[in-house]
N, C-alpha and C. Protein backbone atom coordinates (compact mmCIF):
# COMPACT_ATOMS: atom_id res chain seq x y z
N UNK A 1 0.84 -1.18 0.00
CA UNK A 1 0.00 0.00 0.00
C UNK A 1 0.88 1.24 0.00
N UNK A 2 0.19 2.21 -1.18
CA UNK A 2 1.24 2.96 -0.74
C UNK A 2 0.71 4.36 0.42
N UNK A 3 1.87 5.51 0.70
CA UNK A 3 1.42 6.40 1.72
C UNK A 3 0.27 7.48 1.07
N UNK A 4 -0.11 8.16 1.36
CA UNK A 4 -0.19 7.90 3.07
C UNK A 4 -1.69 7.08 3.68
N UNK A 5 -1.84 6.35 2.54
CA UNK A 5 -3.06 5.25 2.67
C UNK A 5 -3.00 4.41 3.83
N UNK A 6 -1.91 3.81 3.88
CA UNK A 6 -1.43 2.60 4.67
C UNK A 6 -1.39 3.30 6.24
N UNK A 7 -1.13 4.65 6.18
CA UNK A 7 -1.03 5.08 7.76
C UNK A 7 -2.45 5.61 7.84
N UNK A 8 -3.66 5.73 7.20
CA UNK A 8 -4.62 6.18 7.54
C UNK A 8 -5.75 4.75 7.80
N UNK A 9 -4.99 3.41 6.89
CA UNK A 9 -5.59 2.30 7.30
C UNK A 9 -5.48 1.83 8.81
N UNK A 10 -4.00 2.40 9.22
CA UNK A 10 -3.29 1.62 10.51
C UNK A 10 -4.04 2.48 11.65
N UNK A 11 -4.39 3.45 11.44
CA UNK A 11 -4.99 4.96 11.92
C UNK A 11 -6.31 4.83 12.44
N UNK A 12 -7.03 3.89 11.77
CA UNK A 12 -8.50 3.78 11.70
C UNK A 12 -9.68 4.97 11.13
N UNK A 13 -8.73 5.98 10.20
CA UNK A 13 -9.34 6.85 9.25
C UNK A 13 -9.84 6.60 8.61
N UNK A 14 -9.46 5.46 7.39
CA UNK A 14 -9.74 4.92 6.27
C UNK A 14 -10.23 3.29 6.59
N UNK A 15 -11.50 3.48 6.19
CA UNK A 15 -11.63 1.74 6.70
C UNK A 15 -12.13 0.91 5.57
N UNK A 16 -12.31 1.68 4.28
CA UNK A 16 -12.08 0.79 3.23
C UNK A 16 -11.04 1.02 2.18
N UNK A 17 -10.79 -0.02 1.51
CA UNK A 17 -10.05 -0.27 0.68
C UNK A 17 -10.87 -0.18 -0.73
N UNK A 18 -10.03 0.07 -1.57
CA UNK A 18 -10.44 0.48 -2.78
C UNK A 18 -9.60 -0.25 -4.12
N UNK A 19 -10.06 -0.76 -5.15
CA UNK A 19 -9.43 -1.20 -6.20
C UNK A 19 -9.89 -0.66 -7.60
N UNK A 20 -9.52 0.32 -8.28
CA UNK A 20 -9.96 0.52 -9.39
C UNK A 20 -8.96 0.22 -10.58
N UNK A 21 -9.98 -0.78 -11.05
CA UNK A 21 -9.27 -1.16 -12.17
C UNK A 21 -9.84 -0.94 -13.74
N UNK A 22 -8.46 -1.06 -14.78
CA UNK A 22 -8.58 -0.92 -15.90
C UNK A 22 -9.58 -2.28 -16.32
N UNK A 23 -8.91 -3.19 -16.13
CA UNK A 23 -9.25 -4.63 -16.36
C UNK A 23 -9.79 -5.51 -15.61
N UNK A 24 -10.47 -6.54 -15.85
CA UNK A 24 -10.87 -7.42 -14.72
C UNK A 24 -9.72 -9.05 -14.41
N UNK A 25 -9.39 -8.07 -12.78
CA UNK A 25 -7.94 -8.68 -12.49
C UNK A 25 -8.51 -8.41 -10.70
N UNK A 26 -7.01 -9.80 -10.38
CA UNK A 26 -7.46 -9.63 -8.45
C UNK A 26 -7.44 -8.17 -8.63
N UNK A 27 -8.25 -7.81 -7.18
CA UNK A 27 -9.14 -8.69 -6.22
C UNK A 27 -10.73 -8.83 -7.03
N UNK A 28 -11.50 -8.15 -8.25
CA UNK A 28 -11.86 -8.40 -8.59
C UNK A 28 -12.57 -9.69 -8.90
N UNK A 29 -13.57 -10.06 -8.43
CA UNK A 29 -14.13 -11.73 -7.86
C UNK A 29 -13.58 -12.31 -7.31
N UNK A 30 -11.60 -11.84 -6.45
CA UNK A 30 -11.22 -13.02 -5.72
C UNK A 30 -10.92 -12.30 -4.41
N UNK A 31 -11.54 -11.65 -3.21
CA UNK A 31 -12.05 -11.25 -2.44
C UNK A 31 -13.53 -11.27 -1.93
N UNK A 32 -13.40 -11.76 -0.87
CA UNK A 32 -14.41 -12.32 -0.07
C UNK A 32 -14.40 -12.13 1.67
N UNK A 33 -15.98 -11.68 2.33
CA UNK A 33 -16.00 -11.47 4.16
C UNK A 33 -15.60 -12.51 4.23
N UNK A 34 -14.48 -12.00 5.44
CA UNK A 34 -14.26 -13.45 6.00
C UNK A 34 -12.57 -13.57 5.74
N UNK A 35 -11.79 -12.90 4.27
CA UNK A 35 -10.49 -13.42 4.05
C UNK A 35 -9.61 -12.23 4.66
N UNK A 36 -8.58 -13.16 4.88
CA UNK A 36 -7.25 -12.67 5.31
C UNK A 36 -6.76 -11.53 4.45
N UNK A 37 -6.58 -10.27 4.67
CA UNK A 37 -5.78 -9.22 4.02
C UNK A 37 -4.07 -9.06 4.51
N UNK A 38 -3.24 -9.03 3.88
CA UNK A 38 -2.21 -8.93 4.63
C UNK A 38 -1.58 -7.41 3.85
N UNK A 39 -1.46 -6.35 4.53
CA UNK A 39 -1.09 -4.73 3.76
C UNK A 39 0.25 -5.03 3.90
N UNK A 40 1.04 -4.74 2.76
CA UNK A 40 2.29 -4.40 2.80
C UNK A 40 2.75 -3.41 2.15
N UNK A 41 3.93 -2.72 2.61
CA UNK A 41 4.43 -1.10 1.89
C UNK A 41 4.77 -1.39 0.72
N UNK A 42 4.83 -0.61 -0.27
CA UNK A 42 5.36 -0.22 -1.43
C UNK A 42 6.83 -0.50 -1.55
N UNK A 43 7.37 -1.51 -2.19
CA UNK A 43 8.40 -1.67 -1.92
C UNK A 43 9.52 -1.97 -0.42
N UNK A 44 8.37 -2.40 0.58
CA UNK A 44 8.68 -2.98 1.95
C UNK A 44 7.94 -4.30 2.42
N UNK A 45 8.10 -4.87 3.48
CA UNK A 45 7.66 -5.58 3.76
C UNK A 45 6.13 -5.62 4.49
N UNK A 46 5.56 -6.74 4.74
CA UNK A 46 3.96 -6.54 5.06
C UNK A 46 4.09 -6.31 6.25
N UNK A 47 2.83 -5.58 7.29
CA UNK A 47 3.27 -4.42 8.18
C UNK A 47 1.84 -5.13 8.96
N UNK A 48 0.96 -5.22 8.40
CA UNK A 48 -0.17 -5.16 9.18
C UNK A 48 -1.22 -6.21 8.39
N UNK A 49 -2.06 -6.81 8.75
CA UNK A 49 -3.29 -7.52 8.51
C UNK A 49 -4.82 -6.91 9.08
N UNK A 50 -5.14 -7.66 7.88
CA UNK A 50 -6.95 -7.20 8.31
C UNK A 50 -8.02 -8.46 8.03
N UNK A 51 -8.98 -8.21 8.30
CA UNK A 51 -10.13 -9.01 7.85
C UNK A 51 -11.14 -8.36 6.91
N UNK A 52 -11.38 -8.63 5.84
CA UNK A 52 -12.24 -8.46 4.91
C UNK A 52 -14.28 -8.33 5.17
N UNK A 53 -14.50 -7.16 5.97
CA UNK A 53 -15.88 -7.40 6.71
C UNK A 53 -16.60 -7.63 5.39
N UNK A 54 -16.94 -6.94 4.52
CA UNK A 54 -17.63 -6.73 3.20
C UNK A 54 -17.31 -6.36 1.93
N UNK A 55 -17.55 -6.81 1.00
CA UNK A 55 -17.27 -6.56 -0.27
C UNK A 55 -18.34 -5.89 -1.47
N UNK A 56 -17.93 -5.01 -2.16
CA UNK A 56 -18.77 -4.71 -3.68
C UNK A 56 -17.95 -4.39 -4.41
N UNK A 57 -18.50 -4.69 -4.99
CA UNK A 57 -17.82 -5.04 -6.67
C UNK A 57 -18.82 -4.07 -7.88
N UNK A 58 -17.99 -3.58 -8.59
CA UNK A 58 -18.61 -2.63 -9.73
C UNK A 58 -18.22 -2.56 -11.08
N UNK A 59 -18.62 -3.20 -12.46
CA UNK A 59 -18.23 -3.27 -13.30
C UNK A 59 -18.93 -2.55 -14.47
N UNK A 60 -18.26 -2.18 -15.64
CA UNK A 60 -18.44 -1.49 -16.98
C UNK A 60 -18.81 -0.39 -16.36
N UNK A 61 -17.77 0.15 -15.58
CA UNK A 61 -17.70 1.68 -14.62
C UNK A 61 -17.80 2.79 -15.88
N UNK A 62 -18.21 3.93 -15.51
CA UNK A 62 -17.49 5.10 -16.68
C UNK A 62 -17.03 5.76 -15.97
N UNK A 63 -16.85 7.09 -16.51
CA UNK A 63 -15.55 8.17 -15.32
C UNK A 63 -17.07 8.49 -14.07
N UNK A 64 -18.09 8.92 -15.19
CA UNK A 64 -19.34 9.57 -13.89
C UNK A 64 -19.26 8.27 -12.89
N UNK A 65 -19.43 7.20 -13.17
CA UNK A 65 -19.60 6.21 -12.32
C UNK A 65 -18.20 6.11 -11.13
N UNK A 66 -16.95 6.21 -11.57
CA UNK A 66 -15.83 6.42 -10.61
C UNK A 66 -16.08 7.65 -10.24
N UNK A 67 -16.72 8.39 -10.25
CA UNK A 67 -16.81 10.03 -9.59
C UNK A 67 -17.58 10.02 -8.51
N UNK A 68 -19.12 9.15 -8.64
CA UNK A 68 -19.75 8.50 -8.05
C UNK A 68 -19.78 7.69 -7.00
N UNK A 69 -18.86 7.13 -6.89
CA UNK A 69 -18.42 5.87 -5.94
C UNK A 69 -17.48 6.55 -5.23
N UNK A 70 -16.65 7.19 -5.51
CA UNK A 70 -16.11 8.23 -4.66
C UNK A 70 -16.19 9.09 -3.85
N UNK A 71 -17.08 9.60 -4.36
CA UNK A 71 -18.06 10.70 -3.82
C UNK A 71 -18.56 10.16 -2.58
N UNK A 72 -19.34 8.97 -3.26
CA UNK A 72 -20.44 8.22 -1.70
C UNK A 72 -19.65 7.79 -0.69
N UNK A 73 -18.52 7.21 -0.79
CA UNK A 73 -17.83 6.36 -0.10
C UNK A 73 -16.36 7.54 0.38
N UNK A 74 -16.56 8.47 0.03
CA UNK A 74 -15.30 9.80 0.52
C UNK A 74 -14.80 9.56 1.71
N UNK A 75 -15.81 9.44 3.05
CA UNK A 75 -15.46 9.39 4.18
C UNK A 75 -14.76 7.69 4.59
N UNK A 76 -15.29 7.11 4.46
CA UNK A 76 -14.48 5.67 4.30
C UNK A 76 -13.59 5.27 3.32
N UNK A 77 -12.98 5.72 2.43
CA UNK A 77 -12.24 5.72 1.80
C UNK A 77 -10.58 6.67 1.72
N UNK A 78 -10.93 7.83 2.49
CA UNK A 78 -10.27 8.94 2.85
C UNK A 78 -9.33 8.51 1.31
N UNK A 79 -9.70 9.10 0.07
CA UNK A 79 -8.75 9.11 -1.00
C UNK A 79 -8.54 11.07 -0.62
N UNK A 80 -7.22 10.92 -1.12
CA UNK A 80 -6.79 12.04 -1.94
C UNK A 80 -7.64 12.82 -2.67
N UNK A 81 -7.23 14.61 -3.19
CA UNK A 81 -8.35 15.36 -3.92
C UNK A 81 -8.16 14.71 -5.19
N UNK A 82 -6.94 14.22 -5.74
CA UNK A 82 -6.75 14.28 -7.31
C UNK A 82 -7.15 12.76 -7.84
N UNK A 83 -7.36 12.17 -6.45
CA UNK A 83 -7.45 10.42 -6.85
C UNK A 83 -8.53 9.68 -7.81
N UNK A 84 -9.23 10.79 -7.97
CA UNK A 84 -10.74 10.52 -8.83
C UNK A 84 -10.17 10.97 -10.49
N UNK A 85 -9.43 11.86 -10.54
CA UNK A 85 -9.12 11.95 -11.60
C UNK A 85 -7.72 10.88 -12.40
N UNK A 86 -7.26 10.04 -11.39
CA UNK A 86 -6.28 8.99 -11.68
C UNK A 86 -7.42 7.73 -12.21
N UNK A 87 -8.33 7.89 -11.54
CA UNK A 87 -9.17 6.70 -11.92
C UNK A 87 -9.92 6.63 -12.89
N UNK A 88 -10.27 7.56 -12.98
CA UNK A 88 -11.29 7.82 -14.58
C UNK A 88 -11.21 6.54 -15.27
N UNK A 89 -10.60 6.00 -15.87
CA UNK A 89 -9.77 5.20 -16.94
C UNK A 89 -10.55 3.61 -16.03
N UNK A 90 -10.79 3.72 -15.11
CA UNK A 90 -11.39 2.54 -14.66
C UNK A 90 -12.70 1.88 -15.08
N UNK A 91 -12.74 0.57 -15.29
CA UNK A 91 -13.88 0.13 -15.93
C UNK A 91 -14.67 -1.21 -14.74
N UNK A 92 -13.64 -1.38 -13.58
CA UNK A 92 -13.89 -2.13 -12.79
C UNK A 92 -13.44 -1.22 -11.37
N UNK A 93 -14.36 -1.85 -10.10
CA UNK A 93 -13.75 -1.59 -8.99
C UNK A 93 -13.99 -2.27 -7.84
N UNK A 94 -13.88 -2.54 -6.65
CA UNK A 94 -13.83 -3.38 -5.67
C UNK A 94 -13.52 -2.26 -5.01
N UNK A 95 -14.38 -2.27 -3.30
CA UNK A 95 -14.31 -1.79 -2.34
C UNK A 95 -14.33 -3.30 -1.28
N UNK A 96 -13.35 -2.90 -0.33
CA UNK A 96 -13.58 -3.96 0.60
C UNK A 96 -13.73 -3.08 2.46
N UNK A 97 -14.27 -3.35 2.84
CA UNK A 97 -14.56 -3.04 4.32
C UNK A 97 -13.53 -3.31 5.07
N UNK A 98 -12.64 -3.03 5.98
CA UNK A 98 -11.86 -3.32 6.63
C UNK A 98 -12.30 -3.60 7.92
N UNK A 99 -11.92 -4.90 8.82
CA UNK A 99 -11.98 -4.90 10.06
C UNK A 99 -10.91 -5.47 10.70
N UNK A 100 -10.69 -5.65 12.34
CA UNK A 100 -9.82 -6.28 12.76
C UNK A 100 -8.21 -5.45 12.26
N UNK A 101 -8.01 -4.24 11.83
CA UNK A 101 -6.95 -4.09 11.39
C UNK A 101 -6.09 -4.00 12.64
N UNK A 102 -4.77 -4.97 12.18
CA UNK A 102 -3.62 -4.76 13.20
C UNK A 102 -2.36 -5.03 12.41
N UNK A 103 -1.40 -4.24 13.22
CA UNK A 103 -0.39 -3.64 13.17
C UNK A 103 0.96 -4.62 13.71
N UNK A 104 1.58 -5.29 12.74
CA UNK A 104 2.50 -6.87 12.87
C UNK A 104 3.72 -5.97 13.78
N UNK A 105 3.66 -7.00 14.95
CA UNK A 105 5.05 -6.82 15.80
C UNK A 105 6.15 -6.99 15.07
N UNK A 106 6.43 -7.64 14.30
CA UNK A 106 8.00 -7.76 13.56
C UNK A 106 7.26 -7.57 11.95
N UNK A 107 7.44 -7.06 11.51
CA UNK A 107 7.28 -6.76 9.64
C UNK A 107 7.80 -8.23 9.32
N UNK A 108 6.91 -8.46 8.19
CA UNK A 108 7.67 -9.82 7.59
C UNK A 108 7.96 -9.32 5.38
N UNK A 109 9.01 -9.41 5.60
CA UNK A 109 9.32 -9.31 4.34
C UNK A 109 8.56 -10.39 3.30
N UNK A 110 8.05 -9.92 2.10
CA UNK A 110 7.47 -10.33 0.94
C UNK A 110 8.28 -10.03 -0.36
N UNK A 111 8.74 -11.19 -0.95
CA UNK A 111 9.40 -11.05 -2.13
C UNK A 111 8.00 -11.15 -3.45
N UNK A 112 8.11 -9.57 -4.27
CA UNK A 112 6.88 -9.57 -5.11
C UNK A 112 8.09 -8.52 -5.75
N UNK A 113 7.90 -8.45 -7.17
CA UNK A 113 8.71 -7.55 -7.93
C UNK A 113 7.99 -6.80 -8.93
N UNK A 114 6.93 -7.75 -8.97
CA UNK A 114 6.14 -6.75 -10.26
C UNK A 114 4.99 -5.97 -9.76
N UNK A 115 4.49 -4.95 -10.30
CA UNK A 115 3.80 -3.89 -10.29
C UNK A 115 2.43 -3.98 -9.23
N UNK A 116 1.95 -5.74 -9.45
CA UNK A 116 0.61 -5.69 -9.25
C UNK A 116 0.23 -5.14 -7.82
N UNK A 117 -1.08 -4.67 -7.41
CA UNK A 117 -1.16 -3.99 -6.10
C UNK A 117 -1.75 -5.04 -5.37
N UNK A 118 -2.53 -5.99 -5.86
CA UNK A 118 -3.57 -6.98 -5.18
C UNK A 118 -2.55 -8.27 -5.60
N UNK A 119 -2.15 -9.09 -4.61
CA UNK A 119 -1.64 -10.31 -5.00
C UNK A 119 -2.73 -11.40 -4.48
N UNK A 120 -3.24 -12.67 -4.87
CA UNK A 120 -4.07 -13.78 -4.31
C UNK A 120 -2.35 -14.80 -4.58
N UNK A 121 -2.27 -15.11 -2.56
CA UNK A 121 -1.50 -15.70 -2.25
C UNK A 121 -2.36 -17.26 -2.37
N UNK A 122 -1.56 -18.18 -2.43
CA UNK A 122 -2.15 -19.93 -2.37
C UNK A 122 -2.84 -20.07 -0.99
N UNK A 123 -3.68 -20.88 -0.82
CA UNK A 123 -3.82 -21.47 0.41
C UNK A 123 -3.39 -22.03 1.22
N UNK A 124 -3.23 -21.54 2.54
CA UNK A 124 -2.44 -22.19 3.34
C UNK A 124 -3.10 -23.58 4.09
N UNK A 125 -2.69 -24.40 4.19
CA UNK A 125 -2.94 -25.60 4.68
C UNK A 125 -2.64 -25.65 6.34
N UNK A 126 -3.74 -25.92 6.91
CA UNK A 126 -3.37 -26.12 8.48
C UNK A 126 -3.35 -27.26 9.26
């Protein structure tokens, strides 16, 4: 995640998460209440976890429609002034609810190199 998102998640400012996408790609149908979020910095290691309270999903968006969803969701979302105009270009989006957010005693490093912001890790077996 990058700043100053990630300190307004850890903050309890921002309690949802947001995905706007060009394409239909994670988390896009692969987010669900109930799953494990694990936030990690931009080029750092993962810092904090959450639980996924709720999900919506929004597709064949236009810009009014990302202006829209923004708008409604402003206060839970705490985006940036200019962030609506980065999104325009979006045709998909995912909001997820945040709960349970906490803040990892030791950071655990994540080796990820490419761009993507949403990774769907394998299942862990217990």
């Amino acid at each position: 995640m990058r700043e100053p998102y990630l300190t307004r998640v850890l903050s309890g400012e921002k309690t949802v998460e947001s995905r706007f996408l060009r394409v239909r790609a994670a988390p896009f149908d692969r987010v669900a209440p109930g799953d494990l979020l694990l936030l990690k910095q931009v080029g750092g290691p993962i810092v904090a976890a959450a639980t996924a309270a709720a999900v919506r999903q929004f597709a064949d968006l236009t810009p009014a429609h990302v202006l829209e969803l923004t708008e409604a969701f402003r206060d839970e979302l705490q985006l940036n002034a200019d962030f609506a105009a980065h999104a325009q270009a979006a045709r998909y989006a995912v909001l997820v609810w945040l709960a349970n957010v906490r803040r990892l005693s030791l950071p655990r490093p994540y080796a990820k190199r490419d761009r993507r912001g949403w990774v769907v890790m394998p299942e862990i077996e217990h």
